[in-house]
PDB file of N, CA and C in Angstrom:
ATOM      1  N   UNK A   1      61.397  19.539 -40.067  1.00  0.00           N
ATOM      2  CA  UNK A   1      61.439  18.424 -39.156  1.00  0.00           C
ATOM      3  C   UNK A   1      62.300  17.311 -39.725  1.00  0.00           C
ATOM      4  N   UNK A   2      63.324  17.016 -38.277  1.00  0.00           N
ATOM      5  CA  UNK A   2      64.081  15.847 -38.935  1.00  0.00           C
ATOM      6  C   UNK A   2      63.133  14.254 -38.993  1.00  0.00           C
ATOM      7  N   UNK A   3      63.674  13.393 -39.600  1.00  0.00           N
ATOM      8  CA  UNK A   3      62.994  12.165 -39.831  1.00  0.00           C
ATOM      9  C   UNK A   3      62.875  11.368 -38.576  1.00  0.00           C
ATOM     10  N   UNK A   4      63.909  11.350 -37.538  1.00  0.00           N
ATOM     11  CA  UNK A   4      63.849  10.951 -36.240  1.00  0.00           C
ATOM     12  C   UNK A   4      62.725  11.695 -35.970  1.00  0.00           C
ATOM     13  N   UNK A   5      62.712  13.201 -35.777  1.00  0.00           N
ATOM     14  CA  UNK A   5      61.252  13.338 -34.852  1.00  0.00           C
ATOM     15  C   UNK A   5      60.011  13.402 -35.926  1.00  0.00           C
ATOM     16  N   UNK A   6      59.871  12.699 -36.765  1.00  0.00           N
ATOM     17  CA  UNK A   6      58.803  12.052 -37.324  1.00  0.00           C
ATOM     18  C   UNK A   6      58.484  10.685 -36.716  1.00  0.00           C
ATOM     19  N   UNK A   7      59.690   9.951 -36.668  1.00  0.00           N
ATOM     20  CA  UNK A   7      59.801   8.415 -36.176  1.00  0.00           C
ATOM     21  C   UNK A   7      59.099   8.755 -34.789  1.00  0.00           C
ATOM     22  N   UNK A   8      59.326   9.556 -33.761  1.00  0.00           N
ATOM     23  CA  UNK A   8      59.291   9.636 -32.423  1.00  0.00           C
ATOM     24  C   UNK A   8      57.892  10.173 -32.602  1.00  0.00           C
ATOM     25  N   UNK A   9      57.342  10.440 -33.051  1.00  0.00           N
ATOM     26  CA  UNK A   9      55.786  11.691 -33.524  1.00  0.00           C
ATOM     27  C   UNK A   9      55.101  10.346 -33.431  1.00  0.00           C
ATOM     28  N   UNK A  10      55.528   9.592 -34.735  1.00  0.00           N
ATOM     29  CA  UNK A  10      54.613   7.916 -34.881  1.00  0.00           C
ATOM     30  C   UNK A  10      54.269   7.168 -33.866  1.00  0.00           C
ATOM     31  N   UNK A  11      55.516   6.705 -33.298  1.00  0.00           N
ATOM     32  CA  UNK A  11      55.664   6.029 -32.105  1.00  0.00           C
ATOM     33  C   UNK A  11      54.834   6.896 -31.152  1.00  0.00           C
ATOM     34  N   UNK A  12      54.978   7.595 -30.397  1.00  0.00           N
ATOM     35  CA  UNK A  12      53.759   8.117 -29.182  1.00  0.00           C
ATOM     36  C   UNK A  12      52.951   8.008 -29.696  1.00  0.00           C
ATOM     37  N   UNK A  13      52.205   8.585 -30.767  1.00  0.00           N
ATOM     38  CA  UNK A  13      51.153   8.531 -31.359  1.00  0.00           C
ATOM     39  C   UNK A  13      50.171   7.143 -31.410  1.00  0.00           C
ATOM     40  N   UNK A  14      51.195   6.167 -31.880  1.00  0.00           N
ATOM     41  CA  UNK A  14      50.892   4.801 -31.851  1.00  0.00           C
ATOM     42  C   UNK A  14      50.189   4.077 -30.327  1.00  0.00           C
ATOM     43  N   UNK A  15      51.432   4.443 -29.796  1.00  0.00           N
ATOM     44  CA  UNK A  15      51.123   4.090 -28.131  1.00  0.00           C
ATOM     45  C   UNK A  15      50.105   4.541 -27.185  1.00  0.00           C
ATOM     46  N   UNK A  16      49.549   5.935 -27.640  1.00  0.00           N
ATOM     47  CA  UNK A  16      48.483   6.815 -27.064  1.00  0.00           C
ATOM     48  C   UNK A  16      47.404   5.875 -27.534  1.00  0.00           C
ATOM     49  N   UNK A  17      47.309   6.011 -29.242  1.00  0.00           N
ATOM     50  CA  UNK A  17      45.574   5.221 -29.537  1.00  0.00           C
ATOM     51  C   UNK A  17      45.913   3.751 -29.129  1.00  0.00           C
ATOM     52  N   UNK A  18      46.976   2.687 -28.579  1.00  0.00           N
ATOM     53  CA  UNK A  18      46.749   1.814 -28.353  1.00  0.00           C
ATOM     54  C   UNK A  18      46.246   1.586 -26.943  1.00  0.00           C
ATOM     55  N   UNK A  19      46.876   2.592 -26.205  1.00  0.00           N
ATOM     56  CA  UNK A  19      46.742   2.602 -25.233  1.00  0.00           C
ATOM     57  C   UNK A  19      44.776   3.174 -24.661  1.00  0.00           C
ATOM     58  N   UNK A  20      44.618   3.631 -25.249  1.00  0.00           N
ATOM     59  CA  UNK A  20      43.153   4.598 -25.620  1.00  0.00           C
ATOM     60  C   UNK A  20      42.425   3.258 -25.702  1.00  0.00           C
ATOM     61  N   UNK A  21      42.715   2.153 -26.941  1.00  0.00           N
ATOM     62  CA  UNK A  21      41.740   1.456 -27.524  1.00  0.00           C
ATOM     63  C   UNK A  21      41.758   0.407 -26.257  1.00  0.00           C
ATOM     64  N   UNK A  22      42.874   0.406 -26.207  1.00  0.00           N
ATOM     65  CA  UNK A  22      42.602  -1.457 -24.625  1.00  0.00           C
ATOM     66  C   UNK A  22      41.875  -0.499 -23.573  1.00  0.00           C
ATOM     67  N   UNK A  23      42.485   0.585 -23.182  1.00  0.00           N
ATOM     68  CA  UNK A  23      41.024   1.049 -21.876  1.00  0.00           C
ATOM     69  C   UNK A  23      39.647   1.143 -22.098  1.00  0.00           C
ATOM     70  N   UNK A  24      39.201   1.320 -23.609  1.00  0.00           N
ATOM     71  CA  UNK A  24      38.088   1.108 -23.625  1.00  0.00           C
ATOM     72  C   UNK A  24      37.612   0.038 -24.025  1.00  0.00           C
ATOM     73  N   UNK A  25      38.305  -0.935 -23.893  1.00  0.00           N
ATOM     74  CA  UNK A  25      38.175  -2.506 -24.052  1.00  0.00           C
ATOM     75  C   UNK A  25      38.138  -2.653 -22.967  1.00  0.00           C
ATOM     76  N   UNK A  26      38.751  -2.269 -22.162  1.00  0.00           N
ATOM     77  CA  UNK A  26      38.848  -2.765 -20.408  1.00  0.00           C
ATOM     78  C   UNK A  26      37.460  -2.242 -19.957  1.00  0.00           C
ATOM     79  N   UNK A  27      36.986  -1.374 -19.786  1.00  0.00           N
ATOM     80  CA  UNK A  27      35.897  -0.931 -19.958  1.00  0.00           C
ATOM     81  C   UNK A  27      34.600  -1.210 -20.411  1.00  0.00           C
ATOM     82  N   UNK A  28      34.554  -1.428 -21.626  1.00  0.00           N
ATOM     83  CA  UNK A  28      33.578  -1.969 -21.549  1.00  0.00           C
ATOM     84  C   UNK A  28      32.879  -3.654 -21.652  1.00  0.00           C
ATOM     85  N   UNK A  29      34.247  -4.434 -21.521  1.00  0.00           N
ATOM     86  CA  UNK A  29      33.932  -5.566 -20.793  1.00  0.00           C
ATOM     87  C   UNK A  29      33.647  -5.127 -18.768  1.00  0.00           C
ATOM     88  N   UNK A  30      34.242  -4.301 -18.441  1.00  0.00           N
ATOM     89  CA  UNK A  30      33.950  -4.073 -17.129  1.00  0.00           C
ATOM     90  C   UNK A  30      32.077  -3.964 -16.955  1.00  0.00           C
ATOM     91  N   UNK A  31      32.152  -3.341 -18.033  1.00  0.00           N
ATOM     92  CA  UNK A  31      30.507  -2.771 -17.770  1.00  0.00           C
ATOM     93  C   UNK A  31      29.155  -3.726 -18.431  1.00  0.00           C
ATOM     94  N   UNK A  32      30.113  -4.775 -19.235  1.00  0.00           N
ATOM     95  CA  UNK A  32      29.308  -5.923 -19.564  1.00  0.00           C
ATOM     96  C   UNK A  32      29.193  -6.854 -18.624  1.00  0.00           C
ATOM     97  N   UNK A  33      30.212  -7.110 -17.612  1.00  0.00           N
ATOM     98  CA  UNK A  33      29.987  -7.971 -16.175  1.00  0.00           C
ATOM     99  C   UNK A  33      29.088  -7.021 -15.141  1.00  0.00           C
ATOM    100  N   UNK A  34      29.257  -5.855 -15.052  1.00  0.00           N
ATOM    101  CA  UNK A  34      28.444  -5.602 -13.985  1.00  0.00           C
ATOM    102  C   UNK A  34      26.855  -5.763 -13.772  1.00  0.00           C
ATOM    103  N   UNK A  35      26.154  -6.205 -14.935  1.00  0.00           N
ATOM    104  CA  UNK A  35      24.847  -6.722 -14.208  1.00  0.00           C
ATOM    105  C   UNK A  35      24.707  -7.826 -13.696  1.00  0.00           C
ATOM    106  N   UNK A  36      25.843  -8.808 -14.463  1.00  0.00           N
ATOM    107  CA  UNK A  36      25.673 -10.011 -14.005  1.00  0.00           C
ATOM    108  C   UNK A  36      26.144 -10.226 -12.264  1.00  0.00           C
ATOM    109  N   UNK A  37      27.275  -9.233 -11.837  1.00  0.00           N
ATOM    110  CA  UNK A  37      27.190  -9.151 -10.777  1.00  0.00           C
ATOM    111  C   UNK A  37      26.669  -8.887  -9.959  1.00  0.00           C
ATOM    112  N   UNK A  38      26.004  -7.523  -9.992  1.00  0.00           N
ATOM    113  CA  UNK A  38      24.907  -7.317  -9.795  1.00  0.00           C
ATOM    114  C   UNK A  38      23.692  -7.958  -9.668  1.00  0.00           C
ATOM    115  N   UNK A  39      23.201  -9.121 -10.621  1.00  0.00           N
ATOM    116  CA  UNK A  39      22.419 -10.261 -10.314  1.00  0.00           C
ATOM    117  C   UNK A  39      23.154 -11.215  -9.170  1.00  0.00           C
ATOM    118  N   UNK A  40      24.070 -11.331  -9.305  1.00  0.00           N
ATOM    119  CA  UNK A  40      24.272 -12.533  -8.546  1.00  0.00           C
ATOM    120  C   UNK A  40      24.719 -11.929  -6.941  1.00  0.00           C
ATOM    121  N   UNK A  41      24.619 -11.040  -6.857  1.00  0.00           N
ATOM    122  CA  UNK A  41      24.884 -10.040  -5.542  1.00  0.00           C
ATOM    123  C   UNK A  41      23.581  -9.723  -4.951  1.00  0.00           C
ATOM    124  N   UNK A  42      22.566  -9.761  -5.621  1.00  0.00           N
ATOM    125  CA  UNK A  42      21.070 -10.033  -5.024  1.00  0.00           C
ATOM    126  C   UNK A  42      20.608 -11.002  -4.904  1.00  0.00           C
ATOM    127  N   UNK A  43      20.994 -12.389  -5.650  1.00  0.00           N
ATOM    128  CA  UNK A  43      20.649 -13.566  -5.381  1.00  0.00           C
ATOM    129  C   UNK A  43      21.502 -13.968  -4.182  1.00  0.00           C
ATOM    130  N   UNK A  44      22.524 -13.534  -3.342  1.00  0.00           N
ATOM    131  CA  UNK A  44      22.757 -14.105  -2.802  1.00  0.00           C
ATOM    132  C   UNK A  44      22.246 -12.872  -1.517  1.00  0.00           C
ATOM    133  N   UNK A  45      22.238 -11.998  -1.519  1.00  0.00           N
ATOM    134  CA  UNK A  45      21.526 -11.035  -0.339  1.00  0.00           C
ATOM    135  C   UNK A  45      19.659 -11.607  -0.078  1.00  0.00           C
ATOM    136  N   UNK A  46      18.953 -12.083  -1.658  1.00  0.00           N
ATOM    137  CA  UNK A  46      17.926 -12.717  -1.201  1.00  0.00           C
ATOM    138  C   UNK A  46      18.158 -14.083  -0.529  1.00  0.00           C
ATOM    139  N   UNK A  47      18.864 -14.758  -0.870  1.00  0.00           N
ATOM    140  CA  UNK A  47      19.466 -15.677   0.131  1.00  0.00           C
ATOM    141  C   UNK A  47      19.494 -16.131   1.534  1.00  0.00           C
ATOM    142  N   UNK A  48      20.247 -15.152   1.729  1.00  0.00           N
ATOM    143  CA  UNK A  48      20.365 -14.718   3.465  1.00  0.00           C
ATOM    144  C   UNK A  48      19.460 -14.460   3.835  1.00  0.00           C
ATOM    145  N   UNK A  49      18.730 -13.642   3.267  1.00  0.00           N
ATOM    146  CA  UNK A  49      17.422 -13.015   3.588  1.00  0.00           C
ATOM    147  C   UNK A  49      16.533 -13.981   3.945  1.00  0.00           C
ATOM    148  N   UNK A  50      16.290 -15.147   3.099  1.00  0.00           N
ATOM    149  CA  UNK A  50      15.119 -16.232   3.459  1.00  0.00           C
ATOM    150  C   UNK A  50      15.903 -16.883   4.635  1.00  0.00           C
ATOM    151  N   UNK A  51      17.189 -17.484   4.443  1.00  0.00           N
ATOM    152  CA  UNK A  51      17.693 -17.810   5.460  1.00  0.00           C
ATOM    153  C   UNK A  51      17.330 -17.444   6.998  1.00  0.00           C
ATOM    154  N   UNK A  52      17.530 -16.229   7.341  1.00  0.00           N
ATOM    155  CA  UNK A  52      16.984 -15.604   8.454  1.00  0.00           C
ATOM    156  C   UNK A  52      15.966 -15.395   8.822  1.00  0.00           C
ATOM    157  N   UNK A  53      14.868 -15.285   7.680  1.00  0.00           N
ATOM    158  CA  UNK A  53      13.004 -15.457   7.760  1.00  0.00           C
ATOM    159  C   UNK A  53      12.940 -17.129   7.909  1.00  0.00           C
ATOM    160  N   UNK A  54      13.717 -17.649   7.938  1.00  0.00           N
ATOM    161  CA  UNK A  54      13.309 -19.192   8.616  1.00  0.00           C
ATOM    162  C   UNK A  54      13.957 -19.050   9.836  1.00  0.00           C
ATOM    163  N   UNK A  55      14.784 -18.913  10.145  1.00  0.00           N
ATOM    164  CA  UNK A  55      15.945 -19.189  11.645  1.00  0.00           C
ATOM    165  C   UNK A  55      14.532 -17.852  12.828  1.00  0.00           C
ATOM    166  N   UNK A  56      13.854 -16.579  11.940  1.00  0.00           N
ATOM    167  CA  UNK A  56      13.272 -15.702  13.042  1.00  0.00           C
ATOM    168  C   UNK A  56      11.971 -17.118  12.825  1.00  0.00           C
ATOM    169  N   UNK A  57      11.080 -17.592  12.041  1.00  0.00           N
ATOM    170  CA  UNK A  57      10.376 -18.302  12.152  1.00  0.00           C
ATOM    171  C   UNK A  57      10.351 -19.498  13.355  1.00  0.00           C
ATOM    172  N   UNK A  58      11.625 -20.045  13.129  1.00  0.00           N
ATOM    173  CA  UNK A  58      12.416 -20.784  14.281  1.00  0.00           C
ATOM    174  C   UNK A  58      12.039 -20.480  15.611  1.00  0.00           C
ATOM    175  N   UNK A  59      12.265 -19.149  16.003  1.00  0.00           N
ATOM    176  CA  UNK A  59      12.754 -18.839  17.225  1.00  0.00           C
ATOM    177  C   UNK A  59      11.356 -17.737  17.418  1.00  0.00           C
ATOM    178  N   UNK A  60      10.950 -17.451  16.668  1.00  0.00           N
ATOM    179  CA  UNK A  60       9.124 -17.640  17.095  1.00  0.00           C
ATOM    180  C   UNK A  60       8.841 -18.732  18.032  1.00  0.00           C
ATOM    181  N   UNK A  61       8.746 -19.684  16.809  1.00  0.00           N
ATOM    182  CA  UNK A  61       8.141 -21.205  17.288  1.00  0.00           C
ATOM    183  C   UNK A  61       8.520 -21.251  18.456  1.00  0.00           C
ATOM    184  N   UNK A  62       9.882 -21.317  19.067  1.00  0.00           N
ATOM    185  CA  UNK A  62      10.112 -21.832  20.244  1.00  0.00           C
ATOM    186  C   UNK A  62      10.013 -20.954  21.480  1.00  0.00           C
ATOM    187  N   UNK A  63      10.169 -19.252  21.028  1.00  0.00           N
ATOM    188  CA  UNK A  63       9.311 -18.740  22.032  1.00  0.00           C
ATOM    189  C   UNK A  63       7.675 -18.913  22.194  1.00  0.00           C
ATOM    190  N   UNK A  64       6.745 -19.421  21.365  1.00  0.00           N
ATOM    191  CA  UNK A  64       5.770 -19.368  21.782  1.00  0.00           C
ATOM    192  C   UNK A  64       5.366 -20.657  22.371  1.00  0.00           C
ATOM    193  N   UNK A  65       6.166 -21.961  22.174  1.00  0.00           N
ATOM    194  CA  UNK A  65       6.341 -23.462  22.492  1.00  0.00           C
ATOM    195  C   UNK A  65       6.670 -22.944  24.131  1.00  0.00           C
ATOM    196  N   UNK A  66       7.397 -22.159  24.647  1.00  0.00           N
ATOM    197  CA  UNK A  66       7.910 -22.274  25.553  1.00  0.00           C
ATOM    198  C   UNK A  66       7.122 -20.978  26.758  1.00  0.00           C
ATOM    199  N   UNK A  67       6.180 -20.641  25.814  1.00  0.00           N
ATOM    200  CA  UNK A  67       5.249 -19.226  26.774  1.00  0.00           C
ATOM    201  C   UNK A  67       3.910 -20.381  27.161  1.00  0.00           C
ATOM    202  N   UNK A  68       3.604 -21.170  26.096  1.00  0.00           N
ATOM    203  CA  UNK A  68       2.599 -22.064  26.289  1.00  0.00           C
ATOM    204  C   UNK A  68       3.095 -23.343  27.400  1.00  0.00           C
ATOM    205  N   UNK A  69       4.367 -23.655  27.992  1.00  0.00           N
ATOM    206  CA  UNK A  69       4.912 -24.550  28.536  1.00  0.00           C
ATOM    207  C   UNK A  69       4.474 -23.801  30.177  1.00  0.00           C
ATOM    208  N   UNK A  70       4.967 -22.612  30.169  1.00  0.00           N
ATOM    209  CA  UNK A  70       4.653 -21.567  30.976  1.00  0.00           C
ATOM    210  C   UNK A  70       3.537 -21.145  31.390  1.00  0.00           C
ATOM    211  N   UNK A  71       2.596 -21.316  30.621  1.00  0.00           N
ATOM    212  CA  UNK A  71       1.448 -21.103  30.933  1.00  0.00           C
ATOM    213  C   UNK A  71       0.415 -22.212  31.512  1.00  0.00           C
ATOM    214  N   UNK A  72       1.031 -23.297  31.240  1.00  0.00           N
ATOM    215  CA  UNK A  72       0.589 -24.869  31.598  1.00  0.00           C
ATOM    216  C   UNK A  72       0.884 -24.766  32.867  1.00  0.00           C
ATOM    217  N   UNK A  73       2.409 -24.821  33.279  1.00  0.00           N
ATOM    218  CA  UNK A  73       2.855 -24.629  34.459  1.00  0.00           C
ATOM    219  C   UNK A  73       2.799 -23.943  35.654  1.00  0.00           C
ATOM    220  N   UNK A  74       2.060 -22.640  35.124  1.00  0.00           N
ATOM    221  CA  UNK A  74       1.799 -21.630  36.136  1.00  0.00           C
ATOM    222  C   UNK A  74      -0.096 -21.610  36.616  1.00  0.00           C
ATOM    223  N   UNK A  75      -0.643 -22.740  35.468  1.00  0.00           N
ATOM    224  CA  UNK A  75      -2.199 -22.963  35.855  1.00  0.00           C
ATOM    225  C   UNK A  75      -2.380 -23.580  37.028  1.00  0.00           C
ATOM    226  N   UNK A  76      -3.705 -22.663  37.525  1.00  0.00           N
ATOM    227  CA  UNK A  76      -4.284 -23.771  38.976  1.00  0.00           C
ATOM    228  C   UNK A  76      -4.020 -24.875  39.107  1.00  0.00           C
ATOM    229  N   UNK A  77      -4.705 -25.423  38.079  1.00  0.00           N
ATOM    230  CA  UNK A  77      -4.339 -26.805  38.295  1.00  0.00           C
ATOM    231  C   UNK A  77      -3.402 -27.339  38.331  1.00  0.00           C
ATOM    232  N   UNK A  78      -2.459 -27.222  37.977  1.00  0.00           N
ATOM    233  CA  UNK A  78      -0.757 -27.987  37.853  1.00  0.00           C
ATOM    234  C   UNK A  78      -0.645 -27.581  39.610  1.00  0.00           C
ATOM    235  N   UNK A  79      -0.691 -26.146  39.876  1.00  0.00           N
ATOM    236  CA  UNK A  79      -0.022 -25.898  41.265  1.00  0.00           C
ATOM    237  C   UNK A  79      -0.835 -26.251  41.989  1.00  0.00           C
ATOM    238  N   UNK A  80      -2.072 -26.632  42.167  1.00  0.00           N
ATOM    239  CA  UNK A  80      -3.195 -27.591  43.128  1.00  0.00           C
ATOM    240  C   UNK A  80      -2.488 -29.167  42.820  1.00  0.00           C
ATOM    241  N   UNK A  81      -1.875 -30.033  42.021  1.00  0.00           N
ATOM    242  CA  UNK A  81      -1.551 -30.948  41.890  1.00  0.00           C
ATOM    243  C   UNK A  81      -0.396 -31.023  42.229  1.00  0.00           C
ATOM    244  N   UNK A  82       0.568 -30.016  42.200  1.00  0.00           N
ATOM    245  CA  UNK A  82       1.871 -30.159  43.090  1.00  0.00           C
ATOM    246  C   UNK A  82       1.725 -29.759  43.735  1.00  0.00           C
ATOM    247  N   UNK A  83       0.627 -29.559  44.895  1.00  0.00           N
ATOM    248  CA  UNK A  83       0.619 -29.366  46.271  1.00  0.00           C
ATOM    249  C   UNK A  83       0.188 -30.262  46.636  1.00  0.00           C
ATOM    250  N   UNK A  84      -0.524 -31.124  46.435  1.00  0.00           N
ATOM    251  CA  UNK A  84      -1.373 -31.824  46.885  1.00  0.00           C
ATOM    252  C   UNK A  84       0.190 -33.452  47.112  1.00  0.00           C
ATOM    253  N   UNK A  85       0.435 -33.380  45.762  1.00  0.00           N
ATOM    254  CA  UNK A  85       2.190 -34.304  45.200  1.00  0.00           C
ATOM    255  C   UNK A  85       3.048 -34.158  46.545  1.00  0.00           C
ATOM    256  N   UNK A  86       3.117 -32.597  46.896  1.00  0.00           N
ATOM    257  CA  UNK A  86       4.262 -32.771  47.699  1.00  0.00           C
ATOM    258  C   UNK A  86       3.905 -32.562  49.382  1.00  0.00           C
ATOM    259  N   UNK A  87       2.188 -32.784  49.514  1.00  0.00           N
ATOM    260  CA  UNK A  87       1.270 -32.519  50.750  1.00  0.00           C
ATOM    261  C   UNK A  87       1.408 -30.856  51.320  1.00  0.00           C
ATOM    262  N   UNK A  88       1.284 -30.171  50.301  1.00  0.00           N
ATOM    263  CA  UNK A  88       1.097 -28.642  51.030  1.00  0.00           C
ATOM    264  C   UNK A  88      -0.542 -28.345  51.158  1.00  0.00           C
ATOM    265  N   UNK A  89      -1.188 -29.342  50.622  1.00  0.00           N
ATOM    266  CA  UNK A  89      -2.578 -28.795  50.876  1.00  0.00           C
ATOM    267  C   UNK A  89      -3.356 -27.437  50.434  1.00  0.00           C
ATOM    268  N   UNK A  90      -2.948 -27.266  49.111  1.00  0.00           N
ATOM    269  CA  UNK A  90      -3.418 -25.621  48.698  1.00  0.00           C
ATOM    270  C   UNK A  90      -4.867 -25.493  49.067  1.00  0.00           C
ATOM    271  N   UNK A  91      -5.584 -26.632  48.944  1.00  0.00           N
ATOM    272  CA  UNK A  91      -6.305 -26.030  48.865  1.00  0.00           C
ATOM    273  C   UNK A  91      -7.579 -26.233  50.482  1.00  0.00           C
ATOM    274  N   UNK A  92      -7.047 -26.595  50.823  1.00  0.00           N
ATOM    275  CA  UNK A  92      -7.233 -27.025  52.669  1.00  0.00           C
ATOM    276  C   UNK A  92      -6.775 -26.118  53.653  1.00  0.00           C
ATOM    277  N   UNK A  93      -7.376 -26.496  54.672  1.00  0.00           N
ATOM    278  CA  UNK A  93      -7.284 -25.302  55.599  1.00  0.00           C
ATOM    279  C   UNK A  93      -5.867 -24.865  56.150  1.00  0.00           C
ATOM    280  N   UNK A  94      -5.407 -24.256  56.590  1.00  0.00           N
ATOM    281  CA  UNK A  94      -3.926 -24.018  56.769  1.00  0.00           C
ATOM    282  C   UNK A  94      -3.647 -24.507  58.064  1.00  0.00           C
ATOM    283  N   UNK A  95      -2.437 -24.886  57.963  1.00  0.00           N
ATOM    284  CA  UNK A  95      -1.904 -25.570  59.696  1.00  0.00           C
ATOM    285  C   UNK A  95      -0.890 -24.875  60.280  1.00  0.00           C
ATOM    286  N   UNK A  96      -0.994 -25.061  61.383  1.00  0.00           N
ATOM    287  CA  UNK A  96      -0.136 -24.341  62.101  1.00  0.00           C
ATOM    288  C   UNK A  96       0.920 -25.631  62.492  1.00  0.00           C
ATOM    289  N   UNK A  97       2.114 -24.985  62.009  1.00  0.00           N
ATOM    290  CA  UNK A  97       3.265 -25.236  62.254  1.00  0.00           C
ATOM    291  C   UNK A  97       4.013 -24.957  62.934  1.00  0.00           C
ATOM    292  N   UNK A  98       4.412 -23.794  63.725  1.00  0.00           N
ATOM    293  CA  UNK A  98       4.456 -23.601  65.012  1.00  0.00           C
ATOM    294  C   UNK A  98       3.608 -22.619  65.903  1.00  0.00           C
ATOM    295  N   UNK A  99       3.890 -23.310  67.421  1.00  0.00           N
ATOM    296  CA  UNK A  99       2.511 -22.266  68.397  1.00  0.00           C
ATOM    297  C   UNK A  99       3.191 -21.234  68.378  1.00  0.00           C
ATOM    298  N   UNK A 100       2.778 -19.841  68.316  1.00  0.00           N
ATOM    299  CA  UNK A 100       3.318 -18.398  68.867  1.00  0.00           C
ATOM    300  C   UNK A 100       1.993 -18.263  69.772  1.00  0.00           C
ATOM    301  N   UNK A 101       2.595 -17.764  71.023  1.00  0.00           N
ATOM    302  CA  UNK A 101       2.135 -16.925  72.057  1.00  0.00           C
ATOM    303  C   UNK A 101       1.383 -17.706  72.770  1.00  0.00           C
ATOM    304  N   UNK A 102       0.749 -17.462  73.848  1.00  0.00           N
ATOM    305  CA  UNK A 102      -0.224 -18.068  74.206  1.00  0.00           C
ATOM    306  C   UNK A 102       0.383 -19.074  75.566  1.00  0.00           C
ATOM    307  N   UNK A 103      -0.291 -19.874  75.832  1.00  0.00           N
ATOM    308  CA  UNK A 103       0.158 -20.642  76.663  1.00  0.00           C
ATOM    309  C   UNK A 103       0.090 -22.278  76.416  1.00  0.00           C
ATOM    310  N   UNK A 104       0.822 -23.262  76.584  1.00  0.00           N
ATOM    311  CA  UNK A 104       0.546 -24.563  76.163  1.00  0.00           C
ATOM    312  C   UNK A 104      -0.043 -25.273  77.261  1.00  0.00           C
TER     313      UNK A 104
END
């Protein structure tokens, strides 16, 4: 073997384990961040999560604010008091409003 392809033997050689040693430097800093990402990728999915267990809490509330509004509204009493408000008389005898048949 000439001394050039000794020189050229070194050189790759060199470049392979350098190249070898930074990927597993790349590496295993890669794998030293991933829990922390991993933490902080659940802190923010628990996040959202409460977020939306307040906003469905929300919208509970205001469907049941608004079944109870409904239910006020649709009681006897409210519709005996707006009849009475606007003179339909619910609860009185019924009138005749126009004659059918008969003779006047």
């Amino acid at each position: 073997m000439s001394n050039t392809d000794k020189i050229k033997a070194i050189g790759t050689s060199n470049r392979s384990v350098v190249l070898i040693v930074a990927l597993a430097v790349m590496s295993l800093a890669l794998l030293c961040m991933l829990p922390l990402y991993m933490q902080n990728r659940i802190n923010s999915l628990y996040e959202e999560s409460h977020g939306l267990q307040v906003e469905i809490a929300f919208l509970k509330h205001d469907a049941l604010a608004l079944e109870l509004r409904i239910n006020q509204l649709s009681s006897l009493e409210k519709l005996s008091k707006f009849a009475d408000s606007v003179g339909l008389g619910l609860n009185g005898l019924p009138q005749k409003v126009m004659p059918i048949g008969g003779s006047r």
